[in-house]
PDB file of N, CA and C in Angstrom:
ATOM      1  N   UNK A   1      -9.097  -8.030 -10.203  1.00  0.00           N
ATOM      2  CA  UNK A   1      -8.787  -6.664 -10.599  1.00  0.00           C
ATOM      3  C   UNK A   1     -10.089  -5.853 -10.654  1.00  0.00           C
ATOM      4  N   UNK A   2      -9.897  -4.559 -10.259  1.00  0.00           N
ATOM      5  CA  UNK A   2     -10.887  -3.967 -10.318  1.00  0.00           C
ATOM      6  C   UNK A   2     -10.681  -2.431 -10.780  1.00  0.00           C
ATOM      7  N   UNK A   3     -10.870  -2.769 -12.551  1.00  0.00           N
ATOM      8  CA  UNK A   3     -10.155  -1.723 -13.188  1.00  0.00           C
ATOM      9  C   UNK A   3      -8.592  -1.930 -13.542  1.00  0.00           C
ATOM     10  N   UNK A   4      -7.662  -1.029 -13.225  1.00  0.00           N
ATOM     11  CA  UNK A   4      -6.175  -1.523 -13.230  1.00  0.00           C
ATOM     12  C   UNK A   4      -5.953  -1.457 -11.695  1.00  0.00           C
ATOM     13  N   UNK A   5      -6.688  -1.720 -10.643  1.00  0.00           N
ATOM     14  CA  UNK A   5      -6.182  -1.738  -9.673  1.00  0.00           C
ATOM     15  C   UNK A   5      -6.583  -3.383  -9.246  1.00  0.00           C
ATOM     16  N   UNK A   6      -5.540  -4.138  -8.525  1.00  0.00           N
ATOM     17  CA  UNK A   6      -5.751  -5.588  -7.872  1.00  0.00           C
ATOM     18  C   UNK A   6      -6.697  -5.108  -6.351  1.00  0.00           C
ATOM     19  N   UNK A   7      -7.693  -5.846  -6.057  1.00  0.00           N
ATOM     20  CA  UNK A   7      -8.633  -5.636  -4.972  1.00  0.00           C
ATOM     21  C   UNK A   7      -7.424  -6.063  -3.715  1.00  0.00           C
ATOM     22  N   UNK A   8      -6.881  -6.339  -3.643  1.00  0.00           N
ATOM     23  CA  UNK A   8      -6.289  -6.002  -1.987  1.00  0.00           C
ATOM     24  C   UNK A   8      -5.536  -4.846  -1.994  1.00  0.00           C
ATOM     25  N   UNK A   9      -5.065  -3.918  -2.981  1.00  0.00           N
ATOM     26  CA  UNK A   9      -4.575  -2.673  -3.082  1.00  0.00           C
ATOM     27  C   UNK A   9      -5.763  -1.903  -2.717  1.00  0.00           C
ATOM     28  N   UNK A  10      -6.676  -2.074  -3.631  1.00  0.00           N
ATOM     29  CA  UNK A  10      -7.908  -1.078  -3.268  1.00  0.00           C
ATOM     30  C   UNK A  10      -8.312  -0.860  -1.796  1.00  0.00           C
ATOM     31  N   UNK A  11      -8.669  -2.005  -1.281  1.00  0.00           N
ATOM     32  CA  UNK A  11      -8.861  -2.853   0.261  1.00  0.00           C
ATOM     33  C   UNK A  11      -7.778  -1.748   1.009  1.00  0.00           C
ATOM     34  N   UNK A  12      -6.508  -2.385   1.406  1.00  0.00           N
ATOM     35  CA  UNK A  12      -5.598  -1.846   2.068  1.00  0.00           C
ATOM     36  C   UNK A  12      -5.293  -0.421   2.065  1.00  0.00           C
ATOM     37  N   UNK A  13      -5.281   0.505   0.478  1.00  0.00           N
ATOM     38  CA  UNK A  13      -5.475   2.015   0.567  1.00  0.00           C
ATOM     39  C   UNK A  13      -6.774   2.540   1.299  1.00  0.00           C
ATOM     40  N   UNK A  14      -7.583   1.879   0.450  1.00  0.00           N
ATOM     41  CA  UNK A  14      -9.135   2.883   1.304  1.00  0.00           C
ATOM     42  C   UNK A  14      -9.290   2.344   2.666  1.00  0.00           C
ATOM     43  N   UNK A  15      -8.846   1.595   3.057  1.00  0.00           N
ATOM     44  CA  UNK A  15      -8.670   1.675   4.904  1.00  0.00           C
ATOM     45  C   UNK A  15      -7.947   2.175   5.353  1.00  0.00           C
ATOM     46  N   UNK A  16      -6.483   2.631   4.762  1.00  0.00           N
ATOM     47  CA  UNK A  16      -5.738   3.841   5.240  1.00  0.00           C
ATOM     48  C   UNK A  16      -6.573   5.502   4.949  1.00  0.00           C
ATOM     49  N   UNK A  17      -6.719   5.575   3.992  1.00  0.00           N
ATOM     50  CA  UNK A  17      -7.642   6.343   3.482  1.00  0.00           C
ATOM     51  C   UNK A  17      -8.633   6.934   5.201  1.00  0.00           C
ATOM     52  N   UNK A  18      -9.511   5.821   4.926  1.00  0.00           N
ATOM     53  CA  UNK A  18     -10.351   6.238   6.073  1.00  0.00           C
ATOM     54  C   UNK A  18     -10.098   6.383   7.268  1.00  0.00           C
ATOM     55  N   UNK A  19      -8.489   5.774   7.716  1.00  0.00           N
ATOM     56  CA  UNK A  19      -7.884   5.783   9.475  1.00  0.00           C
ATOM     57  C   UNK A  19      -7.789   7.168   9.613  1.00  0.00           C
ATOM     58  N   UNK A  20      -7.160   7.846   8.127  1.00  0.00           N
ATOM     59  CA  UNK A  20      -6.278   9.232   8.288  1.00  0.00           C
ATOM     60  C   UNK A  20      -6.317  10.248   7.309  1.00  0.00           C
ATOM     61  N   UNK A  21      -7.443  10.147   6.594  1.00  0.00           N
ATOM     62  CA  UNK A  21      -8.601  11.207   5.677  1.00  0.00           C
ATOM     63  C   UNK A  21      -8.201  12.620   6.989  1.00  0.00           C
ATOM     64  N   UNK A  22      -8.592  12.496   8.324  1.00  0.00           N
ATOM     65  CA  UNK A  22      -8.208  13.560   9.028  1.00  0.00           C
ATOM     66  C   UNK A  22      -7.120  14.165   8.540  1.00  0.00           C
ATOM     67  N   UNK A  23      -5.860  13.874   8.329  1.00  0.00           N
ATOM     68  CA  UNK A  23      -4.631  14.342   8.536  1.00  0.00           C
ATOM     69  C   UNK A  23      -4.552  15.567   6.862  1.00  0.00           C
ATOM     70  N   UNK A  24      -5.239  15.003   6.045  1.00  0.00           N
ATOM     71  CA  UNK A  24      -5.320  15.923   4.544  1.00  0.00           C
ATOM     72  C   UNK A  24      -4.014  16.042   3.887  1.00  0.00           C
ATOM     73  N   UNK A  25      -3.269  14.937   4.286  1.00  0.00           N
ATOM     74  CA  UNK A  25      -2.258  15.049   3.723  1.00  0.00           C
ATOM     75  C   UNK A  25      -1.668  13.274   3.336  1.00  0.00           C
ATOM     76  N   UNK A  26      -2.385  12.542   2.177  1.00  0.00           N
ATOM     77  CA  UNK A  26      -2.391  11.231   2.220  1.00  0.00           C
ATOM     78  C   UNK A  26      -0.920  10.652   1.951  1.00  0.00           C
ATOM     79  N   UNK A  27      -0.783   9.748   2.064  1.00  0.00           N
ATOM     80  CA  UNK A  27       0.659   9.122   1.991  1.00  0.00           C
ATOM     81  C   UNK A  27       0.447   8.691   0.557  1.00  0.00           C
ATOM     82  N   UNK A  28       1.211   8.681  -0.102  1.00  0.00           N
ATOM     83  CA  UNK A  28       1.347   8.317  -1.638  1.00  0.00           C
ATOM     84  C   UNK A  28       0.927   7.464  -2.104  1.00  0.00           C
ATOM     85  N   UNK A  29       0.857   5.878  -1.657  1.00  0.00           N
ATOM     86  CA  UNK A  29       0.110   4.997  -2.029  1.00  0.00           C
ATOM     87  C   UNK A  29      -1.275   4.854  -2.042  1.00  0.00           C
ATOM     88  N   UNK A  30      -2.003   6.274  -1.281  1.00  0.00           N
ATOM     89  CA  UNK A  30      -3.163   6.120  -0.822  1.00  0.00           C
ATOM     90  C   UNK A  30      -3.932   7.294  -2.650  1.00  0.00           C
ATOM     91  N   UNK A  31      -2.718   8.195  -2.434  1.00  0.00           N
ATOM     92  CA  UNK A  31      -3.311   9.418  -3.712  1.00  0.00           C
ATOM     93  C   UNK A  31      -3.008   8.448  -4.748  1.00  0.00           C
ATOM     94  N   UNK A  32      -2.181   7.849  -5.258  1.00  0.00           N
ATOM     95  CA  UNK A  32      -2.130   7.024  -6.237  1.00  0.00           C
ATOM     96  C   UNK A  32      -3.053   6.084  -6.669  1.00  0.00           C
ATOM     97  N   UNK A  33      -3.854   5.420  -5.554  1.00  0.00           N
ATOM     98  CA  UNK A  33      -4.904   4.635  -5.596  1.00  0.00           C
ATOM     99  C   UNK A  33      -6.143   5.346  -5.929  1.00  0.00           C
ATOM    100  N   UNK A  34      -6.587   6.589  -5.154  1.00  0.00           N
ATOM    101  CA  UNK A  34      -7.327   7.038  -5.401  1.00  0.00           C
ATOM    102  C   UNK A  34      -7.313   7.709  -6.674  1.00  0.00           C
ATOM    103  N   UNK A  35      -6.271   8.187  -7.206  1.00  0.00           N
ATOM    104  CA  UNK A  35      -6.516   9.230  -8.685  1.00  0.00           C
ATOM    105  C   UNK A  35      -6.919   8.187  -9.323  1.00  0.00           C
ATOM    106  N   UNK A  36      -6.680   6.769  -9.088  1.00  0.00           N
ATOM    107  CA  UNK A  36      -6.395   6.393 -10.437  1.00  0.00           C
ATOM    108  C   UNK A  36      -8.119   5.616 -10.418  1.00  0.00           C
ATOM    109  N   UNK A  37      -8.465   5.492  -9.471  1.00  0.00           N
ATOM    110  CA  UNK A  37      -9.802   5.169  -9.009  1.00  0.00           C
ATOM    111  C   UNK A  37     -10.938   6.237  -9.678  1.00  0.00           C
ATOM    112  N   UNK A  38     -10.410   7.826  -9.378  1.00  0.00           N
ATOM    113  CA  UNK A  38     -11.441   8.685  -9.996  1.00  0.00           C
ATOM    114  C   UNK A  38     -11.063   8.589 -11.063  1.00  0.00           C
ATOM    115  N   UNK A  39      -9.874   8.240 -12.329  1.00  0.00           N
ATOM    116  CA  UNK A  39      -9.387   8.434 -13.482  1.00  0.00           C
ATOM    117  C   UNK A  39     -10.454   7.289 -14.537  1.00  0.00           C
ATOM    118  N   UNK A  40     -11.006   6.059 -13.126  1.00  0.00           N
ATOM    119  CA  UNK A  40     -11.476   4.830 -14.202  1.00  0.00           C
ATOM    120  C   UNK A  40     -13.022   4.561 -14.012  1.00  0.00           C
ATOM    121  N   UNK A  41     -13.356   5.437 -12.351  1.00  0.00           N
ATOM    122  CA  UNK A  41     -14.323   5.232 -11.812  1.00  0.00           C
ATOM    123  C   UNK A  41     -15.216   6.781 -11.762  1.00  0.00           C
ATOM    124  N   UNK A  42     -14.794   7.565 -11.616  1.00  0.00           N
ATOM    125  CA  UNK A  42     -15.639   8.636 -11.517  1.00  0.00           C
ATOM    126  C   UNK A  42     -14.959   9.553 -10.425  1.00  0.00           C
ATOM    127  N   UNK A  43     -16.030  10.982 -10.555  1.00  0.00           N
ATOM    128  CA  UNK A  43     -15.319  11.877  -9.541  1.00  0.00           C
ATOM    129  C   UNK A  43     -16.190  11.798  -8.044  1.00  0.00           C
ATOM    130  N   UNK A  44     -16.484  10.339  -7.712  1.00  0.00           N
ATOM    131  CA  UNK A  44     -17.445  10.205  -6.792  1.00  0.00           C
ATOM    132  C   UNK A  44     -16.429   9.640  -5.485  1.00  0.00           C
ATOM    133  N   UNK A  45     -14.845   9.541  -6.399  1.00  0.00           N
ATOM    134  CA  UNK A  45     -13.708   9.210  -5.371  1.00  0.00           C
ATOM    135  C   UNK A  45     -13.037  10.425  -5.312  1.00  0.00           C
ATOM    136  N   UNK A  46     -13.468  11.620  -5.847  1.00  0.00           N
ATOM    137  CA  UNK A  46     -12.551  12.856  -5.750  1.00  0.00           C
ATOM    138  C   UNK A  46     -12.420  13.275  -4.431  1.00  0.00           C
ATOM    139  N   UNK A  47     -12.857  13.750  -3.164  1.00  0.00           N
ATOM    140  CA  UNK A  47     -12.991  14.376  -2.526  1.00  0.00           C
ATOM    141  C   UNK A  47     -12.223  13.581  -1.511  1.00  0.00           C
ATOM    142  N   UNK A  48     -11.245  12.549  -1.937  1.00  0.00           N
ATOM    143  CA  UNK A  48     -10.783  11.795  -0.802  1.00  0.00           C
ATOM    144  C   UNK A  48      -9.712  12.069   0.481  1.00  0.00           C
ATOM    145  N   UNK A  49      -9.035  13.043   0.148  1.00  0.00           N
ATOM    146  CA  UNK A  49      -8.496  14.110   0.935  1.00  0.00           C
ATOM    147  C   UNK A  49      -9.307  14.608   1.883  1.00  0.00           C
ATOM    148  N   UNK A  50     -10.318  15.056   1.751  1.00  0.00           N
ATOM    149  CA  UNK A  50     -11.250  15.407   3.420  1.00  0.00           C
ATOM    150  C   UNK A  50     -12.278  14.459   3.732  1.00  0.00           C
ATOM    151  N   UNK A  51     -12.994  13.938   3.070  1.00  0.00           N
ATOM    152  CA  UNK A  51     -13.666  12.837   3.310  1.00  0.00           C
ATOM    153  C   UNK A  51     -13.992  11.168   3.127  1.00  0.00           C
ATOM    154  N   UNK A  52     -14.292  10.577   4.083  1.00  0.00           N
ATOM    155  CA  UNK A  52     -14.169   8.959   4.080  1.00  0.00           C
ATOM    156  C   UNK A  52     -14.740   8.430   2.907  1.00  0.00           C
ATOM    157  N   UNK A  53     -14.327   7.991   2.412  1.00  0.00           N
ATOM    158  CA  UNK A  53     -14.796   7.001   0.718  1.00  0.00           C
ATOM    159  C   UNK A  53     -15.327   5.803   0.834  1.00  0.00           C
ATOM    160  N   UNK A  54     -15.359   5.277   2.084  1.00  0.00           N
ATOM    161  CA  UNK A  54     -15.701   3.742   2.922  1.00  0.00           C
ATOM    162  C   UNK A  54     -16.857   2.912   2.091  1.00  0.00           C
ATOM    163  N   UNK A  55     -17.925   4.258   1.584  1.00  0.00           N
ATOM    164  CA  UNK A  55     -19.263   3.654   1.493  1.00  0.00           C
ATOM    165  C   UNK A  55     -18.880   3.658   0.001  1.00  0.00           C
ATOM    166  N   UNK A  56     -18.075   4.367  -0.892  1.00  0.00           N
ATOM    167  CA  UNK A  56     -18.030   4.489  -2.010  1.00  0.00           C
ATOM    168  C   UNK A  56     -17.175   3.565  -2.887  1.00  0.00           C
ATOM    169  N   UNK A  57     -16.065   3.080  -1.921  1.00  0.00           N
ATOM    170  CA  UNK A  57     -15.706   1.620  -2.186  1.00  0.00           C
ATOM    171  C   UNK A  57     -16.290   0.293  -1.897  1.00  0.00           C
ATOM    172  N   UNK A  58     -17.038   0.450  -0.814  1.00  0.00           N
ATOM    173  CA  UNK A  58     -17.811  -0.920  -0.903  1.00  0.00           C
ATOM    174  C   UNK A  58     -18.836  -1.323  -1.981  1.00  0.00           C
ATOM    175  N   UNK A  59     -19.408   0.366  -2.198  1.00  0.00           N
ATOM    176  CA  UNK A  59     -20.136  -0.122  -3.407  1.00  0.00           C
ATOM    177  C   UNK A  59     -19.913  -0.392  -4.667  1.00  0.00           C
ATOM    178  N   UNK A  60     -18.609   0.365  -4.977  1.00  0.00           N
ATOM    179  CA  UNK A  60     -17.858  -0.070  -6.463  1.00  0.00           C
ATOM    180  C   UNK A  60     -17.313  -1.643  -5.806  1.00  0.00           C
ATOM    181  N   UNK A  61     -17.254  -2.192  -5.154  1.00  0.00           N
ATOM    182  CA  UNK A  61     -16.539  -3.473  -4.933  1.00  0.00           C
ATOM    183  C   UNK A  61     -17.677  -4.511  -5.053  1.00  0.00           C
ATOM    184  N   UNK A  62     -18.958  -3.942  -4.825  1.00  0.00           N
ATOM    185  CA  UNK A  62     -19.848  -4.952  -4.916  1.00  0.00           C
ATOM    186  C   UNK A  62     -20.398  -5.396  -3.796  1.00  0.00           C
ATOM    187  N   UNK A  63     -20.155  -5.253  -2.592  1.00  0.00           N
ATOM    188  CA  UNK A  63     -20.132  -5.668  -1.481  1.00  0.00           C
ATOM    189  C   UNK A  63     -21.686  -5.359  -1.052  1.00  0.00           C
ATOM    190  N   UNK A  64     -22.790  -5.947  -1.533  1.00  0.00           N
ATOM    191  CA  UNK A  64     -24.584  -5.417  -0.723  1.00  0.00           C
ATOM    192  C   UNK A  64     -24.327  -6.890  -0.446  1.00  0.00           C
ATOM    193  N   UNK A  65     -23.808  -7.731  -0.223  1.00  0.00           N
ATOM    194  CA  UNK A  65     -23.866  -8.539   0.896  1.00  0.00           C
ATOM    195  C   UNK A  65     -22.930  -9.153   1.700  1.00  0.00           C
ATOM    196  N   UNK A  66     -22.896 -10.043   2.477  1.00  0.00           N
ATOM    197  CA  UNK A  66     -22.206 -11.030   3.269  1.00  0.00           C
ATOM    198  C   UNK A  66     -21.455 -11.779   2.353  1.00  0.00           C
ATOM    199  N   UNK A  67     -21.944 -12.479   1.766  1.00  0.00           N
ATOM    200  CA  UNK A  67     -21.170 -13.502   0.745  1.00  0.00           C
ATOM    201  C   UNK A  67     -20.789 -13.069  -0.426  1.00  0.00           C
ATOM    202  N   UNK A  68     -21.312 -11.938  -0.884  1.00  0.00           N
ATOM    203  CA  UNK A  68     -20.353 -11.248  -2.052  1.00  0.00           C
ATOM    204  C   UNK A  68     -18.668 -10.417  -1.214  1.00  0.00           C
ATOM    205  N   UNK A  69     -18.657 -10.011  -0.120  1.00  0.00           N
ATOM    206  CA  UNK A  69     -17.574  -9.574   0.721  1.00  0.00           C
ATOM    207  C   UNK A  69     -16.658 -10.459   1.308  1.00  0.00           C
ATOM    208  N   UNK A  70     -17.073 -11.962   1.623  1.00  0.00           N
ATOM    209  CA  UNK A  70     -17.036 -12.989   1.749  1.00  0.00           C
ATOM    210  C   UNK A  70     -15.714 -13.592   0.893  1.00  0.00           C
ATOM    211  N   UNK A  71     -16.595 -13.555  -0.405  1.00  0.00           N
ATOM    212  CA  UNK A  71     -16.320 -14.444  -1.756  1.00  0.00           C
ATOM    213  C   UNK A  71     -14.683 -13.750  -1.806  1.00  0.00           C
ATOM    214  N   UNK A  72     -14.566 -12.504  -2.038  1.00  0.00           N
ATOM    215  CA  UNK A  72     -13.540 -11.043  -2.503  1.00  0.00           C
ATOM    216  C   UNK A  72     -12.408 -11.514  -1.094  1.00  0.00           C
ATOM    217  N   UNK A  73     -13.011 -11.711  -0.031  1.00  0.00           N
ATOM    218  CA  UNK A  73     -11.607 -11.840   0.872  1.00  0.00           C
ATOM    219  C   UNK A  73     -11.087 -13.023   0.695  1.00  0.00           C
ATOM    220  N   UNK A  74     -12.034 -14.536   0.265  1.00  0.00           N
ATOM    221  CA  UNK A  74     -11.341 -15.506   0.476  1.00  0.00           C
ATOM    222  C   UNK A  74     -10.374 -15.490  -0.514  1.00  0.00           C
ATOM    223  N   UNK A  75     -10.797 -14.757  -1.756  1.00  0.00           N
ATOM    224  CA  UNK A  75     -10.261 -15.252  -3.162  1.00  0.00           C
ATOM    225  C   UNK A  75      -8.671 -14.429  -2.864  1.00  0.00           C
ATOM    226  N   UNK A  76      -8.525 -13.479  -1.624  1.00  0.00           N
ATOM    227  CA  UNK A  76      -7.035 -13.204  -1.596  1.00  0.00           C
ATOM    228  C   UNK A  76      -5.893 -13.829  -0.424  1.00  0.00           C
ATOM    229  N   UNK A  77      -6.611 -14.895  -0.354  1.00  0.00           N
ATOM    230  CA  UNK A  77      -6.153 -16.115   0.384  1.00  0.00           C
ATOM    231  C   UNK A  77      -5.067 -16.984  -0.629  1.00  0.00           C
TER     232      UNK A  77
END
């Protein structure tokens, strides 16, 4: 968990997020993830409607390496 959100929710929204950030009009599971992301995390996920959050979730996830990104996918095996 990361916050009240489970990390393959996070995962799976912010890669929709980033396919279709173009379109400015997110599909519900994606605004839901994100409010609730700026609600626990900051307003550094606000702007997710026009712009990609890619770098801003990897770094709340922890991910400065290989085996910390690694560790997070196997564990949703």
């Amino acid at each position: 968990m990361i916050g009240s959100l489970p990390l393959k929710t996070i995962v799976w929204q912010a890669r929709n997020q980033a396919m279709h950030y173009e379109e400015g009009n997110p599909h519900p599971p994606v605004v839901a993830v994100f409010d609730t992301l700026v609600r626990e995390h900051g307003n550094i996920f606000g702007s997710y409607r026009t712009e990609i959050k890619a770098a801003e979730v990897v770094g709340l996830l922890g991910w400065n390496s290989q085996a910390a990104f690694e560790a997070d996918m196997l564990s949703l095996l």
